[in-house]
C-alpha atoms as a PDB file:
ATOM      1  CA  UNK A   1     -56.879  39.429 -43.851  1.00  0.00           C
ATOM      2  CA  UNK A   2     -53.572  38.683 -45.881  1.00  0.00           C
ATOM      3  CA  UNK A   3     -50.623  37.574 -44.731  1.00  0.00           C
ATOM      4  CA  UNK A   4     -47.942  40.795 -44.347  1.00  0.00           C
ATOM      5  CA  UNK A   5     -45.035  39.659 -47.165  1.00  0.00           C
ATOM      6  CA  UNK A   6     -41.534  40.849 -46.946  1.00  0.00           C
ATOM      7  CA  UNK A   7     -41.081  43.645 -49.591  1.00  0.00           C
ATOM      8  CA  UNK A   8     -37.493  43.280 -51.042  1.00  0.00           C
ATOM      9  CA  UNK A   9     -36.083  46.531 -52.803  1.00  0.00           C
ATOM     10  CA  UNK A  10     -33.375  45.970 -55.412  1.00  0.00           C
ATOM     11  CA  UNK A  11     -31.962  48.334 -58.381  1.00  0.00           C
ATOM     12  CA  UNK A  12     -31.141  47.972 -61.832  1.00  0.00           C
ATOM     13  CA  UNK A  13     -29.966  49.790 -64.507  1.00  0.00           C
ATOM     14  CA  UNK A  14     -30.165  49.325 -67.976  1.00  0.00           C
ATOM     15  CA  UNK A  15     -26.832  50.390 -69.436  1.00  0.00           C
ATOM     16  CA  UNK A  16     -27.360  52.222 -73.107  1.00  0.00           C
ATOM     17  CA  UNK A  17     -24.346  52.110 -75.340  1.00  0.00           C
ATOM     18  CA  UNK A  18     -23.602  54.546 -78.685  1.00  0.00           C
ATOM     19  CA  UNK A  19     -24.960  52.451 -80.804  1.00  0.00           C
ATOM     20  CA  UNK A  20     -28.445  51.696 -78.197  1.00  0.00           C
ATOM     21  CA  UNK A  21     -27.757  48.139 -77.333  1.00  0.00           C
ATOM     22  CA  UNK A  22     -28.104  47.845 -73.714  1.00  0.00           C
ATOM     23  CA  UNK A  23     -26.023  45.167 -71.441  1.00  0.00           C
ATOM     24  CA  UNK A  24     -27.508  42.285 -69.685  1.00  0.00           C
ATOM     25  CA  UNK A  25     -25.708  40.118 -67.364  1.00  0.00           C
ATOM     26  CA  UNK A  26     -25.826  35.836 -66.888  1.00  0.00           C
ATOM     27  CA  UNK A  27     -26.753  34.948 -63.519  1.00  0.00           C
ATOM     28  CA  UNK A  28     -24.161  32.447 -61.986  1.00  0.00           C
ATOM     29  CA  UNK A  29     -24.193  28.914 -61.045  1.00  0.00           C
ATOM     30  CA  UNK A  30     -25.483  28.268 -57.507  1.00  0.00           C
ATOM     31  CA  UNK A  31     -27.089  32.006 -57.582  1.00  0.00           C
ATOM     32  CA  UNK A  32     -31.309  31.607 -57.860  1.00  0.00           C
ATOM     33  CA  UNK A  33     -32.309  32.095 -61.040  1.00  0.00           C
ATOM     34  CA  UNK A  34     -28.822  30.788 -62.545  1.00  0.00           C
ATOM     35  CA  UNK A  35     -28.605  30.892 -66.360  1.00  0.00           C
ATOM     36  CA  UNK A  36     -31.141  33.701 -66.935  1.00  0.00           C
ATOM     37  CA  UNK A  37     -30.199  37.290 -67.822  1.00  0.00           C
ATOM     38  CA  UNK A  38     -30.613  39.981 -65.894  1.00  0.00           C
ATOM     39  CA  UNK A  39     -30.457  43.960 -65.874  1.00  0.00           C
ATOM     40  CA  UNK A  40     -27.000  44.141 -63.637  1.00  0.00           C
ATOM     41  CA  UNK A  41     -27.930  45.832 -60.189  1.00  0.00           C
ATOM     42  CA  UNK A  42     -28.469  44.656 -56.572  1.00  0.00           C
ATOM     43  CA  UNK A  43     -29.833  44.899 -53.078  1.00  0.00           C
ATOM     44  CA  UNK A  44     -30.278  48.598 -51.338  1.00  0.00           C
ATOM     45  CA  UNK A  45     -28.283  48.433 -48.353  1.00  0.00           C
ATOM     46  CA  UNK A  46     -29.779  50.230 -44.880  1.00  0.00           C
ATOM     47  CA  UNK A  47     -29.450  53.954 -45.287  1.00  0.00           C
ATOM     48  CA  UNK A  48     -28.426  54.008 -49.288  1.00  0.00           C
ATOM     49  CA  UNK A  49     -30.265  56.089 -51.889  1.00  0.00           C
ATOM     50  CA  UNK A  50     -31.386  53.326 -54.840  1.00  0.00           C
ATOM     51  CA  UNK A  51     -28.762  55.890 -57.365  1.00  0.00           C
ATOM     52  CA  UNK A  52     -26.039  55.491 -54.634  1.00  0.00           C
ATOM     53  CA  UNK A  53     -26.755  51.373 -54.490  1.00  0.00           C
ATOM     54  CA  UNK A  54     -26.532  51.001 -58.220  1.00  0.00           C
ATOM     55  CA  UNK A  55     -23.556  53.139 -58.496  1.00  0.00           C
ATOM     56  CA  UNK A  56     -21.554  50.549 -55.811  1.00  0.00           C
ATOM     57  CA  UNK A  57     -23.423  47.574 -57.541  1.00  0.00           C
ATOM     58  CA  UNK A  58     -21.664  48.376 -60.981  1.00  0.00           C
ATOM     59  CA  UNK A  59     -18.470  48.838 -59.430  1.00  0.00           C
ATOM     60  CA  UNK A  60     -18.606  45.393 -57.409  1.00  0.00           C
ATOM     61  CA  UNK A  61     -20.649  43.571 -60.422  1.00  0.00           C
ATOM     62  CA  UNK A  62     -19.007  45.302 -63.883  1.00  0.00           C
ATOM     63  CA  UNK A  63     -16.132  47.105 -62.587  1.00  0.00           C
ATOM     64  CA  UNK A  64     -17.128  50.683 -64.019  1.00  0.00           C
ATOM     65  CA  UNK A  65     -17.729  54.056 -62.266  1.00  0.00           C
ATOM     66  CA  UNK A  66     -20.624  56.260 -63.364  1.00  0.00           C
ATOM     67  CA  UNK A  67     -22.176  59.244 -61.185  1.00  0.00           C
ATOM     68  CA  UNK A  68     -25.835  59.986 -59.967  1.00  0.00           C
ATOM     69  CA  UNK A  69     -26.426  62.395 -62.648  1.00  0.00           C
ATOM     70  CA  UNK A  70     -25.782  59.843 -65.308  1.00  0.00           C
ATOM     71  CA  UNK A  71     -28.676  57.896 -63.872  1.00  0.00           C
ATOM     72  CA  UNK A  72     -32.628  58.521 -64.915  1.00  0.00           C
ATOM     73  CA  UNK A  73     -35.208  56.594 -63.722  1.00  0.00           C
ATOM     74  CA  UNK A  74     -37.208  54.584 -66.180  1.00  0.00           C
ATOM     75  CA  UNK A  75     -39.409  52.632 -65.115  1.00  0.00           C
ATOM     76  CA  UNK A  76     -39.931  49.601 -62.297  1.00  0.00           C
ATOM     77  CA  UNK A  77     -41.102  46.117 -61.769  1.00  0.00           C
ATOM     78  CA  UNK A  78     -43.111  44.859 -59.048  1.00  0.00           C
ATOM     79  CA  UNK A  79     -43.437  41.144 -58.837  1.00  0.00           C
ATOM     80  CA  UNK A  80     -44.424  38.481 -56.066  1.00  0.00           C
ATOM     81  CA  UNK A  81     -42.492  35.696 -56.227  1.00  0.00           C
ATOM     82  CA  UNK A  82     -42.785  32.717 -53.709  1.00  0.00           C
ATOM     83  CA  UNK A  83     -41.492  34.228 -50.518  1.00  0.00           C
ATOM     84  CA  UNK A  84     -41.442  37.767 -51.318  1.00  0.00           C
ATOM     85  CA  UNK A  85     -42.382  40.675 -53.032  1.00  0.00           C
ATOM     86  CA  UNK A  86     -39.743  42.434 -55.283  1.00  0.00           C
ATOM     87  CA  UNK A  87     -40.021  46.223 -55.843  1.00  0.00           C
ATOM     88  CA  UNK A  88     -36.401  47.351 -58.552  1.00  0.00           C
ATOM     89  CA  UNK A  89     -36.469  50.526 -60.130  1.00  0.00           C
ATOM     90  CA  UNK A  90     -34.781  50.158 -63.403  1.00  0.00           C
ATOM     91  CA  UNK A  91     -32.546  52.787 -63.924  1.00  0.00           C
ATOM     92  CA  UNK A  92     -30.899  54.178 -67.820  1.00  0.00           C
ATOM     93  CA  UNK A  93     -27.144  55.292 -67.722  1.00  0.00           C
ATOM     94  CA  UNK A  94     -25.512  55.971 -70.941  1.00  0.00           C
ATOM     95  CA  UNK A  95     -22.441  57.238 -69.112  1.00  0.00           C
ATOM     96  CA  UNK A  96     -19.752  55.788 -67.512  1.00  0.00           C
ATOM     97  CA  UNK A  97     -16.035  55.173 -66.978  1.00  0.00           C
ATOM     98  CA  UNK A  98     -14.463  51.629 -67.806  1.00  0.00           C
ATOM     99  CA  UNK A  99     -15.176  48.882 -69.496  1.00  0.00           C
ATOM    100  CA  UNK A 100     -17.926  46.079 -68.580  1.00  0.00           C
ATOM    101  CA  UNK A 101     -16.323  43.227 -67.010  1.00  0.00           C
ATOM    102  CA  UNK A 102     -18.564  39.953 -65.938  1.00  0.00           C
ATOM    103  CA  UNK A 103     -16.691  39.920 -61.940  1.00  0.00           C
ATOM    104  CA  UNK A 104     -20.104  38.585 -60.432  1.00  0.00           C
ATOM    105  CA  UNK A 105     -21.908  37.221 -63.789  1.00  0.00           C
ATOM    106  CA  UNK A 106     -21.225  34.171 -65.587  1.00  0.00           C
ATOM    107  CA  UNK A 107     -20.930  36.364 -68.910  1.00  0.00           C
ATOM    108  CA  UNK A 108     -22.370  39.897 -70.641  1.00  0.00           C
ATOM    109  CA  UNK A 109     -23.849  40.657 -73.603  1.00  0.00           C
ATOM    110  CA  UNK A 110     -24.740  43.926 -75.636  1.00  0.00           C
ATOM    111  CA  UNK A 111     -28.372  43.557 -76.755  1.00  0.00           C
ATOM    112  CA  UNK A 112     -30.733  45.618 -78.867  1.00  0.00           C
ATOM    113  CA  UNK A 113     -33.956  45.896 -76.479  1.00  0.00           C
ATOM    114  CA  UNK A 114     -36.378  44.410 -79.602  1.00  0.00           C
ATOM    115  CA  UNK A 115     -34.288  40.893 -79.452  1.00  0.00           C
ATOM    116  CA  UNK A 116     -34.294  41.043 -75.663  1.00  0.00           C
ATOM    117  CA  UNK A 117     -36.957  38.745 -75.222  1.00  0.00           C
ATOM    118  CA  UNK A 118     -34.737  36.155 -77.223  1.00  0.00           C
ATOM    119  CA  UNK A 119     -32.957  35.712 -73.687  1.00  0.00           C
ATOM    120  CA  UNK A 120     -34.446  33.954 -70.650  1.00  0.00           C
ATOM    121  CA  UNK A 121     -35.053  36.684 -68.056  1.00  0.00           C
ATOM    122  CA  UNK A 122     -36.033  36.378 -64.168  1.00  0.00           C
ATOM    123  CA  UNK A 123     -40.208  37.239 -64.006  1.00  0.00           C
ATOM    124  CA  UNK A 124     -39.317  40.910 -62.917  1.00  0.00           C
ATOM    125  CA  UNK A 125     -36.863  41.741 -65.525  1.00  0.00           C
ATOM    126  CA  UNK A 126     -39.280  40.672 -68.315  1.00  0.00           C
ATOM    127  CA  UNK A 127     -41.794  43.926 -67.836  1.00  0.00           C
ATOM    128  CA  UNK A 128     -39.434  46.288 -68.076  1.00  0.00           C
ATOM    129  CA  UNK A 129     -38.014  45.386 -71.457  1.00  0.00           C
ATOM    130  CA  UNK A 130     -41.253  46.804 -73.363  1.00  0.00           C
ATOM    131  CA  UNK A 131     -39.754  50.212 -71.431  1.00  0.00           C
ATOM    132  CA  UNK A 132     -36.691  50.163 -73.357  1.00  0.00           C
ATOM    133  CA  UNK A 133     -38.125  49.458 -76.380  1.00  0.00           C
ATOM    134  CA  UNK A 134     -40.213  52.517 -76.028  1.00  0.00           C
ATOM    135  CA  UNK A 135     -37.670  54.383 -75.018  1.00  0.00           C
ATOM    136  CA  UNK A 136     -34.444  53.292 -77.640  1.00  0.00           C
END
């Protein structure tokens, strides 16, 4: 029989901009993963809709506002790593209200998805750039 794993959920959106580059975030020192880049997104808190999580999570991470119908599903990534399983819906939003500002990441950067896999990504990012390169 195998041993029941802890199933984390966590959201991410892949932010498009006019001109189809999409924003990826540094993780910060003393975070897991530090250094790599990251779709910007977060935990789903106890009773939250995954839209409703993202929308807080790019207010706390990149200080901007956006609404649930600016959000479409994509795609998702579902990867083991040591002590748990991650399930994130990746999320597109090409609208929203501010500008991106790195409050939680060590920096940003506007990317075309074909040189996305010039960047060091966590394991469960990685998948879900071939989506956005589909899709841009």
């Amino acid at each position: 029989m195998e041993q029941a794993v802890k199933i984390l959920t966590v959201v991410a959106c892949a932010l498009v901009d006019a001109d189809r580059r999409v924003l990826i975030a540094q993780r910060p020192e003393g975070k897991s993963l530090a250094g790599l880049w990251e779709f910007p997104g977060g935990k789903i808190e106890e009773g939250e809709s995954p839209e409703n999580a993202l929308i807080r999570e790019l207010r706390e991470e990149l200080g901007i506002e956006t609404k649930t119908a600016c959000l479409a599903p994509l795609s998702f990534a579902s990867h083991s790593y040591e002590s748990f399983h991650l399930l994130m819906p990746l999320f597109v939003c090409r609208k929203w209200q501010g500008v991106p500002q790195a409050l939680e990441h060590a920096a940003l950067k506007w990317v075309r998805p074909q040189l996305m896999r010039d960047y060091a990504m966590p394991p469960a990012d990685e998948p879900l750039v071939a989506a956005l390169c589909d899709l841009l």
